[in-house]
N, C-alpha and C. Protein backbone atom coordinates (compact mmCIF):
# COMPACT_ATOMS: atom_id res chain seq x y z
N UNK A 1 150.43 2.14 17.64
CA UNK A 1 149.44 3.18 17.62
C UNK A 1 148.22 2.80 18.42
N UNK A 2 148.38 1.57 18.22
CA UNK A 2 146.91 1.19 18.93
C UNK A 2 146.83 1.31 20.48
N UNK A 3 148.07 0.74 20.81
CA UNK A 3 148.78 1.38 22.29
C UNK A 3 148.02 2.55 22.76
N UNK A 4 148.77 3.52 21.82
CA UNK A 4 148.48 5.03 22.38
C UNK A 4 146.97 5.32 22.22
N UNK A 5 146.36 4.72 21.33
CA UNK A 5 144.63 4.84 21.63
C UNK A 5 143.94 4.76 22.81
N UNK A 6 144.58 3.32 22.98
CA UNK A 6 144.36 2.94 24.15
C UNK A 6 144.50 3.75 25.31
N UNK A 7 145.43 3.97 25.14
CA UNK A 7 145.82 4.78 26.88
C UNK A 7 145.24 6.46 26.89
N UNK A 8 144.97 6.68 25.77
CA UNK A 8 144.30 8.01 25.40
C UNK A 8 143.34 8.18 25.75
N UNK A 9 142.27 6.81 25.38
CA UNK A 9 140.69 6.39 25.09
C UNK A 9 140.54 6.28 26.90
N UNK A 10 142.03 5.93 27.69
CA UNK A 10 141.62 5.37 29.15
C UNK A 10 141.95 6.82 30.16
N UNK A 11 142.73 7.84 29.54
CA UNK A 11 142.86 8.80 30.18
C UNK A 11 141.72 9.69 29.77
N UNK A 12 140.87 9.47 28.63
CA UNK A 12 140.14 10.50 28.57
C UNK A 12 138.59 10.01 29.58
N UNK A 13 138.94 8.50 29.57
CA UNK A 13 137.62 8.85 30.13
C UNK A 13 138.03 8.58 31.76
N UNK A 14 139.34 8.29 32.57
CA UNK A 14 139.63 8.76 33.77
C UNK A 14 139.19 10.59 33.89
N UNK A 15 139.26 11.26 33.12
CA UNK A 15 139.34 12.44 33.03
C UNK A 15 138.03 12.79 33.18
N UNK A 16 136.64 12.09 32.49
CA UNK A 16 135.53 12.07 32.28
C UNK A 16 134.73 11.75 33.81
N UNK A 17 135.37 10.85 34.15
CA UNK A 17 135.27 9.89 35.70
C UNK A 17 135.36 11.06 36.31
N UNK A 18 136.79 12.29 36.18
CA UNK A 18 136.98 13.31 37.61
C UNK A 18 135.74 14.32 37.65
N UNK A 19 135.70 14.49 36.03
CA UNK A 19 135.10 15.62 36.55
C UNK A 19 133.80 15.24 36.58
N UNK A 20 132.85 14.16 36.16
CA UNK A 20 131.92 14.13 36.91
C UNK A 20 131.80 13.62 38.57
N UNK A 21 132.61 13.43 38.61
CA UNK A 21 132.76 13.43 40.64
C UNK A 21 132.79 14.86 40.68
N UNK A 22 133.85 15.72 40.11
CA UNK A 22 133.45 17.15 40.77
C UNK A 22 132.23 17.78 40.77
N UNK A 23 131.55 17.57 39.69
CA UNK A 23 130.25 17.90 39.34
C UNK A 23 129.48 17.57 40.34
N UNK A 24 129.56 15.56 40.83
CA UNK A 24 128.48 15.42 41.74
C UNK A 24 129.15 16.05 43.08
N UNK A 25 130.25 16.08 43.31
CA UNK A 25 130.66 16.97 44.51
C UNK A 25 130.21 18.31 44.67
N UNK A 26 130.30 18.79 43.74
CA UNK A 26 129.84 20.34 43.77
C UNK A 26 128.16 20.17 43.72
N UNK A 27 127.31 19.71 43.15
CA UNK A 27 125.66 19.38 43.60
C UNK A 27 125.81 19.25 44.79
N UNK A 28 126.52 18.16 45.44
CA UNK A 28 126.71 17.74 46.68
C UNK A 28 126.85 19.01 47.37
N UNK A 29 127.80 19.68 47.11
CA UNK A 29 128.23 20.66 48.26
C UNK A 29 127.45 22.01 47.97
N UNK A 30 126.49 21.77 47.10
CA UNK A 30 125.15 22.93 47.06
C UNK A 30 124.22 22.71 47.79
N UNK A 31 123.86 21.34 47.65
CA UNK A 31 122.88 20.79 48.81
C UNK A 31 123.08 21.16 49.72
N UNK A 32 124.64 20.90 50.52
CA UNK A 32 124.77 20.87 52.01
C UNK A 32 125.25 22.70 51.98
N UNK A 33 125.02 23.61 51.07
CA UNK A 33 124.78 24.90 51.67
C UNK A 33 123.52 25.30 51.19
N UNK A 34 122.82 24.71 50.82
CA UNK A 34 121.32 25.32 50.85
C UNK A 34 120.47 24.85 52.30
N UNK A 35 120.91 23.54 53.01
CA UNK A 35 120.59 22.95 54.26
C UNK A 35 121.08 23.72 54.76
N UNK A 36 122.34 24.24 54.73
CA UNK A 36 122.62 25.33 56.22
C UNK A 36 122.09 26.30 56.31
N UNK A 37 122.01 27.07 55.10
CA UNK A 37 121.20 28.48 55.31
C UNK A 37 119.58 28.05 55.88
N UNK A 38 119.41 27.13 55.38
CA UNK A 38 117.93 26.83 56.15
C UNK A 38 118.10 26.73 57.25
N UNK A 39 118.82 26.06 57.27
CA UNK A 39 118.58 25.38 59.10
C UNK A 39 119.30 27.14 60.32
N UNK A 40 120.53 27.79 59.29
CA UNK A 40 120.73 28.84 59.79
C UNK A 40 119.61 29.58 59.84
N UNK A 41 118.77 30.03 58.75
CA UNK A 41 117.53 30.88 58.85
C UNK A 41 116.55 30.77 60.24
N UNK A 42 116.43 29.12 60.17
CA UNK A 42 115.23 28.44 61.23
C UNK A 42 115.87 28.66 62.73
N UNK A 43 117.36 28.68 63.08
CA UNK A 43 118.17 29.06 63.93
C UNK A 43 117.71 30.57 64.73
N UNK A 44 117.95 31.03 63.87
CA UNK A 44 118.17 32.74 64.08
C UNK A 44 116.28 33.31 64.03
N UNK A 45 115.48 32.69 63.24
CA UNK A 45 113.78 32.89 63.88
C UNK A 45 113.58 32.63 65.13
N UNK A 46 114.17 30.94 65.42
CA UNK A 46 113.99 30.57 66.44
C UNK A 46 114.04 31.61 67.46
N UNK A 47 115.85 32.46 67.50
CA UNK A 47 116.43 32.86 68.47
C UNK A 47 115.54 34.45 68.58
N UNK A 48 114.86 34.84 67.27
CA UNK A 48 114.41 35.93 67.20
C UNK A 48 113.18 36.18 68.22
N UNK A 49 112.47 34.88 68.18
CA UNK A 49 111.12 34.81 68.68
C UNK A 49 111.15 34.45 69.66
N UNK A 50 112.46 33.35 70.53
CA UNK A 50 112.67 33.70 71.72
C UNK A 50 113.19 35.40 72.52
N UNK A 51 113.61 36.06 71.54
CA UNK A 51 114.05 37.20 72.52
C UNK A 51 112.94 38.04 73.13
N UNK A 52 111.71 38.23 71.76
CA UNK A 52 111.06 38.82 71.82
C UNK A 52 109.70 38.46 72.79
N UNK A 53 109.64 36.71 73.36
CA UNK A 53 109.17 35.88 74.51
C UNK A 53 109.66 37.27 75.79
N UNK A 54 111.10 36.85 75.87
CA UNK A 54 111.86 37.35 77.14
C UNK A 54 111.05 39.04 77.34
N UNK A 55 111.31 39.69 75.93
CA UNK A 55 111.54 40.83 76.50
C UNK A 55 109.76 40.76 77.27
N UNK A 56 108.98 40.09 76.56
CA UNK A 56 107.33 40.37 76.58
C UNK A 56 107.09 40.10 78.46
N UNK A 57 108.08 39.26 78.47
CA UNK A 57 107.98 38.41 79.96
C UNK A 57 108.67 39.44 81.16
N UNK A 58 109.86 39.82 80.54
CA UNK A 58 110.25 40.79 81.33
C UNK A 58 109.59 42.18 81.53
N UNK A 59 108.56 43.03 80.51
CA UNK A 59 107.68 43.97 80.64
C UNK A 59 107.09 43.32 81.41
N UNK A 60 105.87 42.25 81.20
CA UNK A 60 105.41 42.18 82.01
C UNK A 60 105.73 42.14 84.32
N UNK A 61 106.67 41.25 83.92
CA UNK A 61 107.11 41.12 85.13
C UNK A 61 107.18 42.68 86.06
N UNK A 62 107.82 43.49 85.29
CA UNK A 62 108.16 44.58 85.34
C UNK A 62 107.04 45.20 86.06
N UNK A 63 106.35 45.33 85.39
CA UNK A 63 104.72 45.56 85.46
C UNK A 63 104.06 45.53 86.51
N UNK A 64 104.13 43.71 86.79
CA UNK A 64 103.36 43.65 88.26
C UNK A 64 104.02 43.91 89.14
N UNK A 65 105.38 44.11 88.97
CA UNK A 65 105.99 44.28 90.16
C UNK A 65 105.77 46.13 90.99
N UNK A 66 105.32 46.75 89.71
CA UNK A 66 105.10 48.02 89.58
C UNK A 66 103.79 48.03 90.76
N UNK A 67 103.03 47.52 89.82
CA UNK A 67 101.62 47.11 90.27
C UNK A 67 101.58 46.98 91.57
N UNK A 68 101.96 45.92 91.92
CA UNK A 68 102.40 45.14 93.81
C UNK A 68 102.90 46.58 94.45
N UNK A 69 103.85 46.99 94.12
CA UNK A 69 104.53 47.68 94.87
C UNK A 69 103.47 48.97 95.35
N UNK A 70 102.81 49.50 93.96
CA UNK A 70 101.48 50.58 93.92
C UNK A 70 100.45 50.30 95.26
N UNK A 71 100.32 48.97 95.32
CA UNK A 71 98.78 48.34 95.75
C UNK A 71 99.30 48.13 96.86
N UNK A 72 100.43 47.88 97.53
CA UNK A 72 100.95 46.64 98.33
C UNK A 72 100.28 47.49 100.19
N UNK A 73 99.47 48.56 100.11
CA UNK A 73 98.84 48.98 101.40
C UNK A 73 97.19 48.54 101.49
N UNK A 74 96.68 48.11 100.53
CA UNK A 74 95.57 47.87 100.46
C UNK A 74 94.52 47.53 101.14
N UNK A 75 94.86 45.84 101.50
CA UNK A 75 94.00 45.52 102.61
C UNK A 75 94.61 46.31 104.07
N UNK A 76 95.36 47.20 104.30
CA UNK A 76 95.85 47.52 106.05
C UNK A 76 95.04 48.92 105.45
N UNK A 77 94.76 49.59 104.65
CA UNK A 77 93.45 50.62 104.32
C UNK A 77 92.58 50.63 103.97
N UNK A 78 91.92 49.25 104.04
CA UNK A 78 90.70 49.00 104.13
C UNK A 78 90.26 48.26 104.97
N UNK A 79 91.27 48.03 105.67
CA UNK A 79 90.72 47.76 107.44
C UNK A 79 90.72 49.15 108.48
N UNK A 80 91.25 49.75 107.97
CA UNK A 80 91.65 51.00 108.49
C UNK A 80 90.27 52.13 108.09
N UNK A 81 89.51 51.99 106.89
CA UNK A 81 88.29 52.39 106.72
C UNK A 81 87.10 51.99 107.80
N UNK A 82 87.34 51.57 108.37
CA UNK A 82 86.27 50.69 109.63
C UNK A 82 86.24 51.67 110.50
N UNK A 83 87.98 52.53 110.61
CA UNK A 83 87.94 53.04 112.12
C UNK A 83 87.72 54.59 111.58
N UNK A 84 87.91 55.02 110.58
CA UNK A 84 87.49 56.24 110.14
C UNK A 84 85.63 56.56 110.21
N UNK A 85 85.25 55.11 110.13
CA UNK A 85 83.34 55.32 109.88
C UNK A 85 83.60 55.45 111.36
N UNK A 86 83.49 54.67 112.32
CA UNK A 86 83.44 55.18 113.81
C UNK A 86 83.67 56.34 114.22
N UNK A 87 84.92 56.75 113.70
CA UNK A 87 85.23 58.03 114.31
C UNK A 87 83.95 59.04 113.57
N UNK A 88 83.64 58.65 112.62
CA UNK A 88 82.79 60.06 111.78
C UNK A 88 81.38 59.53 112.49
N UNK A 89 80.95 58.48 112.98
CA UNK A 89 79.88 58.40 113.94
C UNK A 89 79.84 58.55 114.78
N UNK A 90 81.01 58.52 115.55
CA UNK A 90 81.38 59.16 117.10
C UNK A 90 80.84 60.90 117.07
N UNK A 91 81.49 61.51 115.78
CA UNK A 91 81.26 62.95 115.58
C UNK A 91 79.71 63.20 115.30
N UNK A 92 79.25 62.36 114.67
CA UNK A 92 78.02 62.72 114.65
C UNK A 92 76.49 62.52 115.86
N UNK A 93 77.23 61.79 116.26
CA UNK A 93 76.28 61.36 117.69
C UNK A 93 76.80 61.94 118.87
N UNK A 94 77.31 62.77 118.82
CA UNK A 94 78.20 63.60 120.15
C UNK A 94 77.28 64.59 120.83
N UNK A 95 76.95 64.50 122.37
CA UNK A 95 76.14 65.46 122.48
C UNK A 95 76.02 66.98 122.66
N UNK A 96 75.65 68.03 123.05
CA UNK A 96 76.05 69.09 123.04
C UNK A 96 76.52 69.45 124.06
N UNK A 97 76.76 69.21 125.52
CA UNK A 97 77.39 69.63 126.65
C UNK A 97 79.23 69.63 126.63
N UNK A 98 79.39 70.62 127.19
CA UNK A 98 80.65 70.73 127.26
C UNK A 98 82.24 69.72 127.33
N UNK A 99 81.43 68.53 127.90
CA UNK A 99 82.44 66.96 128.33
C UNK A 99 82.59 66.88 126.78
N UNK A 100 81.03 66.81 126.27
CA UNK A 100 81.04 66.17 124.53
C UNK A 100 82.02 66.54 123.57
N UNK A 101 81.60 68.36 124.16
CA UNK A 101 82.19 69.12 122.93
C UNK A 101 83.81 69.29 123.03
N UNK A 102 84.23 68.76 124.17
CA UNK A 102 85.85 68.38 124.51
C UNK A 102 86.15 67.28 123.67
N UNK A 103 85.43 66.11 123.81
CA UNK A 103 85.81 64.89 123.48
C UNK A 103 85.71 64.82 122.00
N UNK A 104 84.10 65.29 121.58
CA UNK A 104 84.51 65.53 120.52
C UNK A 104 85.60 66.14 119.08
N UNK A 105 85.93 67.31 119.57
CA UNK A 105 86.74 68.29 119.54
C UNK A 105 88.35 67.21 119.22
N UNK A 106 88.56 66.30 120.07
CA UNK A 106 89.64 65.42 120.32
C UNK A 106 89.46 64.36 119.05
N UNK A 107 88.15 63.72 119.18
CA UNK A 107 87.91 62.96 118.28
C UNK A 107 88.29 63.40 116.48
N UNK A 108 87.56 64.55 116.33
CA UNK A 108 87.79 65.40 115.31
C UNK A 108 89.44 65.88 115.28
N UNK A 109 90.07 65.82 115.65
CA UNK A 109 91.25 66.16 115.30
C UNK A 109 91.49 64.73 115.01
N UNK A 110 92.04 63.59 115.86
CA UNK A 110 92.96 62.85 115.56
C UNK A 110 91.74 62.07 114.15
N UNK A 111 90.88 62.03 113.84
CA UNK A 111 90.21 61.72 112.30
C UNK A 111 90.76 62.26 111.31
N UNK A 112 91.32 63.87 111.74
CA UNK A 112 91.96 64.73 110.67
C UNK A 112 92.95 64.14 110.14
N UNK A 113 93.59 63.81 111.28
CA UNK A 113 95.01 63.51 111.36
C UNK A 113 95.18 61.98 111.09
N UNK A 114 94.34 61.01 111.16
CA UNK A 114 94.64 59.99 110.67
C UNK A 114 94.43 60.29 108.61
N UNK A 115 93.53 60.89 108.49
CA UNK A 115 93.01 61.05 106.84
C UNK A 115 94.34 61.77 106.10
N UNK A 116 94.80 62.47 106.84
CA UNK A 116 95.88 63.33 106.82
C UNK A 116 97.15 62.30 105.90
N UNK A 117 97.46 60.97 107.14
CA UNK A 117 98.41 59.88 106.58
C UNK A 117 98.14 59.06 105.77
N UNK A 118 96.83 59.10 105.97
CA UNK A 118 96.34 58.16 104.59
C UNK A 118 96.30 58.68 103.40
N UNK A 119 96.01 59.89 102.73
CA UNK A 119 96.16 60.69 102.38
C UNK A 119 97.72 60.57 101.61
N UNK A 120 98.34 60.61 102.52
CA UNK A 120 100.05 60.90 101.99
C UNK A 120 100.24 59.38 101.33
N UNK A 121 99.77 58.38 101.58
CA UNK A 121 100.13 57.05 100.96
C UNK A 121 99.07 56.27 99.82
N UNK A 122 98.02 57.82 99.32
CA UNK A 122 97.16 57.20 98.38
C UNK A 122 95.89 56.90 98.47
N UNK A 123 95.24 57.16 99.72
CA UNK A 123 93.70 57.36 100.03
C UNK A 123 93.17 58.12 99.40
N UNK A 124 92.39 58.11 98.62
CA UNK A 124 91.51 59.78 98.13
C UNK A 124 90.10 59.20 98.71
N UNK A 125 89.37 60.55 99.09
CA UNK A 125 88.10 60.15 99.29
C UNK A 125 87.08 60.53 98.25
N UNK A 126 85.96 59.63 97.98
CA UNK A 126 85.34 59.80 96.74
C UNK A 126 84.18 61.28 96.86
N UNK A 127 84.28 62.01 96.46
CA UNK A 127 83.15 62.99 96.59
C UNK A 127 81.96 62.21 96.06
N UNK A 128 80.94 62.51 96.54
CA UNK A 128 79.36 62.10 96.03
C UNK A 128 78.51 62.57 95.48
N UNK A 129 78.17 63.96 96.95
CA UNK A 129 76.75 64.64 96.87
C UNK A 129 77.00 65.49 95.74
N UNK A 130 75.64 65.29 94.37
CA UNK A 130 75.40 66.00 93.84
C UNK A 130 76.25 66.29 92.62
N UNK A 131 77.11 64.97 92.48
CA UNK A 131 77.73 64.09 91.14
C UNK A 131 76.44 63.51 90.80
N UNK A 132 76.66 63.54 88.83
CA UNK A 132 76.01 62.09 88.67
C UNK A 132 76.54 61.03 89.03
N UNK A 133 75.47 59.98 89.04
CA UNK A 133 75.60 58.72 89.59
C UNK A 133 76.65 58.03 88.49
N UNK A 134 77.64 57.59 89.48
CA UNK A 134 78.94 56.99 88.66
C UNK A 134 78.69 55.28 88.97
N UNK A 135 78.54 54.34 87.92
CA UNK A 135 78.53 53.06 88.99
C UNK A 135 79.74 52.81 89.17
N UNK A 136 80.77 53.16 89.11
CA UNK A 136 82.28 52.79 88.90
C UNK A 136 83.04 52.75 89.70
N UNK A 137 81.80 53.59 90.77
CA UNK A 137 82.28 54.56 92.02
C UNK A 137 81.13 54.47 93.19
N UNK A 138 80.09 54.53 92.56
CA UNK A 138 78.91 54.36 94.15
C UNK A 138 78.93 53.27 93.32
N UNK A 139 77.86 53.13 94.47
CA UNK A 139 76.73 52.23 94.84
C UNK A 139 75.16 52.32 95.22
N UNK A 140 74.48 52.31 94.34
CA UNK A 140 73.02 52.52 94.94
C UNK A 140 72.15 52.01 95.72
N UNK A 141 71.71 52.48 96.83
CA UNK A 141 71.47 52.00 97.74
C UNK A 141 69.30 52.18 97.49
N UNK A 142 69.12 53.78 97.37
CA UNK A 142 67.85 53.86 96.86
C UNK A 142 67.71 54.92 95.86
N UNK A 143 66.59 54.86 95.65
CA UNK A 143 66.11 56.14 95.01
C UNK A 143 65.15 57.38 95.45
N UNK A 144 65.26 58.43 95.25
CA UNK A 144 64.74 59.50 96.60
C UNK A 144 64.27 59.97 95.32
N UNK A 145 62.68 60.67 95.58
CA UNK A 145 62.18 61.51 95.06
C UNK A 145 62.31 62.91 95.16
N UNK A 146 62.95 63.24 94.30
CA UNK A 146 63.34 65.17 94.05
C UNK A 146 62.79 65.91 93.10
N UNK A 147 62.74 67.38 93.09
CA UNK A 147 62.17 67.90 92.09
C UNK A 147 63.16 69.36 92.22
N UNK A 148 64.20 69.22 93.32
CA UNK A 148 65.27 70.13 92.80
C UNK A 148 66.33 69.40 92.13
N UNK A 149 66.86 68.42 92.47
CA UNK A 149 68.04 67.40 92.14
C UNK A 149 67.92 67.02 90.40
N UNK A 150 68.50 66.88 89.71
CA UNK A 150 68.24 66.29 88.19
C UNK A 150 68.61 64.77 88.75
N UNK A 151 67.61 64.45 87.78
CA UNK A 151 67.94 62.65 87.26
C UNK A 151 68.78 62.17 87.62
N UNK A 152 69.39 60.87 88.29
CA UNK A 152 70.74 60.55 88.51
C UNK A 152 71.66 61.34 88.82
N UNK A 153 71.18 61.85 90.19
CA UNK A 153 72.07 62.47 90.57
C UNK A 153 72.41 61.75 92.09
N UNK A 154 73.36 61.78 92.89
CA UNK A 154 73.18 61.66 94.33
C UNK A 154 72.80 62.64 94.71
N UNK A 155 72.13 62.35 95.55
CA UNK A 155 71.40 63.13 96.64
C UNK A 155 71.56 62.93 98.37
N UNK A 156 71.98 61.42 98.45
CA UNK A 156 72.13 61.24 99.77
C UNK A 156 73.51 60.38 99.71
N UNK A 157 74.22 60.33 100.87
CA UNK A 157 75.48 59.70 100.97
C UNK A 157 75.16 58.91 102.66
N UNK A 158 75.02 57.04 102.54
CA UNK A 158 75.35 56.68 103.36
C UNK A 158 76.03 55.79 104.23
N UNK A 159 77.00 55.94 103.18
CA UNK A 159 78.41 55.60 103.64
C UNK A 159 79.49 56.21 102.25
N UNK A 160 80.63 56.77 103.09
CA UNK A 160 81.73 57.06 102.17
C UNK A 160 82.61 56.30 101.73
N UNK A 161 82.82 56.48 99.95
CA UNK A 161 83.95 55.72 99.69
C UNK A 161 85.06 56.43 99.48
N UNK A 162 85.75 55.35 99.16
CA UNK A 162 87.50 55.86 98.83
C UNK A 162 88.35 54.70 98.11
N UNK A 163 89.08 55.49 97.35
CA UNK A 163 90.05 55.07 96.11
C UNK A 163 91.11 54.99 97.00
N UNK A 164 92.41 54.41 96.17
CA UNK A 164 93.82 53.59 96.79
C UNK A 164 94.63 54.19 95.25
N UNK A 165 94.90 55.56 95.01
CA UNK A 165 95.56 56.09 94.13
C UNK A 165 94.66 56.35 92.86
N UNK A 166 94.68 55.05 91.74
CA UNK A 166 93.29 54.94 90.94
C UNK A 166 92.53 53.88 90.76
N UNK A 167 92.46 53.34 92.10
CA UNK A 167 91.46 51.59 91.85
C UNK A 167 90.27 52.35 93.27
N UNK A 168 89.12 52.08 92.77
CA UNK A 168 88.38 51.87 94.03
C UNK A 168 88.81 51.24 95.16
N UNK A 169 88.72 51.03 96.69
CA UNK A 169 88.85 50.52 97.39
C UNK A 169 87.73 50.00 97.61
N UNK A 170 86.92 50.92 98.29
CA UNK A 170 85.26 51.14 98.44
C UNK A 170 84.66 51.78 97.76
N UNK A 171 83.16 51.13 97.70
CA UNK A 171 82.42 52.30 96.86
C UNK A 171 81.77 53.05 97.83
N UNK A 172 80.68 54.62 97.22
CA UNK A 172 80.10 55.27 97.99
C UNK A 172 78.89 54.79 98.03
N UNK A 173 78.44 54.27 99.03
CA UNK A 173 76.56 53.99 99.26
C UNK A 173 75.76 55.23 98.91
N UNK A 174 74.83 55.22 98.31
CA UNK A 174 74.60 56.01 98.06
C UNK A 174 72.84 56.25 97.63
N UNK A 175 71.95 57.67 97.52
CA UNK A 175 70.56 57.62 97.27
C UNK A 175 70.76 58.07 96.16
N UNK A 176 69.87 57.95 95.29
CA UNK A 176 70.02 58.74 93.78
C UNK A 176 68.85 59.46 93.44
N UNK A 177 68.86 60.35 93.11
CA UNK A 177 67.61 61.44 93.03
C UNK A 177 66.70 60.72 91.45
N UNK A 178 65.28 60.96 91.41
CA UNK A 178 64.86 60.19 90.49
C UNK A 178 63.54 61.29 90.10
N UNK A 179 62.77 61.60 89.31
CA UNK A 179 61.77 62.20 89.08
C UNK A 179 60.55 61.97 89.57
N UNK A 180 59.88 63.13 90.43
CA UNK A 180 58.98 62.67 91.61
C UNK A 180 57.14 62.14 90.44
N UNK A 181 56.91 60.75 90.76
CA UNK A 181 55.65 60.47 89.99
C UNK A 181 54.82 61.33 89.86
N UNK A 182 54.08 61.69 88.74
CA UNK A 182 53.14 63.31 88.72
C UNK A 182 51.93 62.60 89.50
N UNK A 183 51.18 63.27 90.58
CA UNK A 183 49.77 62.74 91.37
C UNK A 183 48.88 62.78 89.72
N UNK A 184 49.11 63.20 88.95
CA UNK A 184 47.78 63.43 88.06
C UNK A 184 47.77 61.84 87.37
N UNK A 185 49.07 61.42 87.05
CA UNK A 185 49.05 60.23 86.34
C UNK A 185 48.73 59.09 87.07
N UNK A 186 49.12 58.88 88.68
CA UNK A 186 48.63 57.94 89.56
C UNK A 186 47.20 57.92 89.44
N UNK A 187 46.35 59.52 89.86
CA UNK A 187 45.10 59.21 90.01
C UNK A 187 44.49 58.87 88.36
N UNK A 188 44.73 59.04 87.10
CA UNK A 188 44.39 58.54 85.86
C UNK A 188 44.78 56.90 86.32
N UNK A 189 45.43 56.41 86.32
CA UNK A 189 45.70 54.93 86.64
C UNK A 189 44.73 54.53 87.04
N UNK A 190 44.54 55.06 88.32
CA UNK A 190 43.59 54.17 89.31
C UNK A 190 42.18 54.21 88.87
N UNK A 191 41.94 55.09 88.17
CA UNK A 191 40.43 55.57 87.62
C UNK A 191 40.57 54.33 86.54
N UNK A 192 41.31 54.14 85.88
CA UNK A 192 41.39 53.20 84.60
C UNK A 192 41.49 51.93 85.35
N UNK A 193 41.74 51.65 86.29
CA UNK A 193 42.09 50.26 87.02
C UNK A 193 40.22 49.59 88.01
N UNK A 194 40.07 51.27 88.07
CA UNK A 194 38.52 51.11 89.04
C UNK A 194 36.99 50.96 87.81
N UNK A 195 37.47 51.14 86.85
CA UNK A 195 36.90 51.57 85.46
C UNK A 195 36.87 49.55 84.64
N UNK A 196 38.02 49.50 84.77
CA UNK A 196 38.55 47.88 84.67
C UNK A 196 37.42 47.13 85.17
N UNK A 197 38.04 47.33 86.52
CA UNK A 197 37.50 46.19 87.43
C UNK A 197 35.47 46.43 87.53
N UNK A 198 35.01 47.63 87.38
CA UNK A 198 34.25 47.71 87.53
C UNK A 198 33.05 46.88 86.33
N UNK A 199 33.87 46.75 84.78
CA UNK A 199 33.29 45.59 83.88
C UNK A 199 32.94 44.67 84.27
């Protein structure tokens, strides 16, 4: 009998032995799926936050290439603004005899006709006279005393600008109308200044 104790007492606790190995196997093999889903989770952020890199990179790219392609006449029309001021000073200094009014006449067309192509590829010319003063767009050159003109307004244009679709190229030079000083308040000044000095 004692035999069979024995071998009872040794199978039960071989038995005791398995299944705590399964036990620590199975902890074991919880561990190593709670590490994967992590490391899967940290995987797939990773891959998330790279896509969303790409796509940001590829808009952009996109973008300037848009951009470039928009702009890409720029400086050859704003070298090309040089020969448009000549020609519009040629027209304006032209004299009145008949040779002039030929040449001129010639001049004035092919100006048309160059504004014409520029025009078709995105030149606009900036209107001025008698806008308020935009700084976005002129440029102030002075201030002119008016008493028909309102406040910030242009009044004189001397030199024209022009846009390249919707970016400035050039700005417009420009005079800006300003409120003419009242004589009554100058001569109060000076009385108060001669009044001063005279203490």
């Amino acid at each position: 009998m004692a035999e069979e104790d024995k071998k009872q007492f040794s199978e039960n606790i071989e038995q005791q032995d398995t299944e705590q190995k399964t036990t620590d196997e199975s902890v074991t093999d919880l561990d190593n799926i709670e590490k994967l889903k992590k490391s899967l989770e940290e995987a797939n952020d990773k891959y998330i936050r790279l896509y969303a890199d790409f796509e940001n990179y590829r808009k952009v790219t996109a973008r300037n290439k848009e951009e470039q392609l928009k702009y890409a006449n720029e400086e050859l029309l704003t070298d090309i603004l040089t020969v448009i001021d000549h020609l519009e000073l040629a027209l304006q200094h032209s004299t009145t005899n008949e040779t002039s009014n030929a040449l001129a006449e010639g001049v004035q067309l092919t100006l048309k006709e160059l504004k014409v192509v520029l025009e078709k590829h995105g030149l606009i010319t900036i209107e001025a006279l008698g806008k308020p003063f935009d700084p976005f767009v002129h440029h102030a050159m002075s201030q002119v005393e008016s008493e028909e003109a309102a406040e910030n307004t242009v009044v004189k244009e001397f030199r024209k600008g022009y846009m390249l679709k919707d970016r400035v190229l050039r700005a417009t030079l420009v005079g800006v109308a300003k409120k003419p000083s009242s004589p009554c308040a100058s001569r109060d000044n000076s009385a108060k200044n001669q009044t001063v000095s005279d203490e």
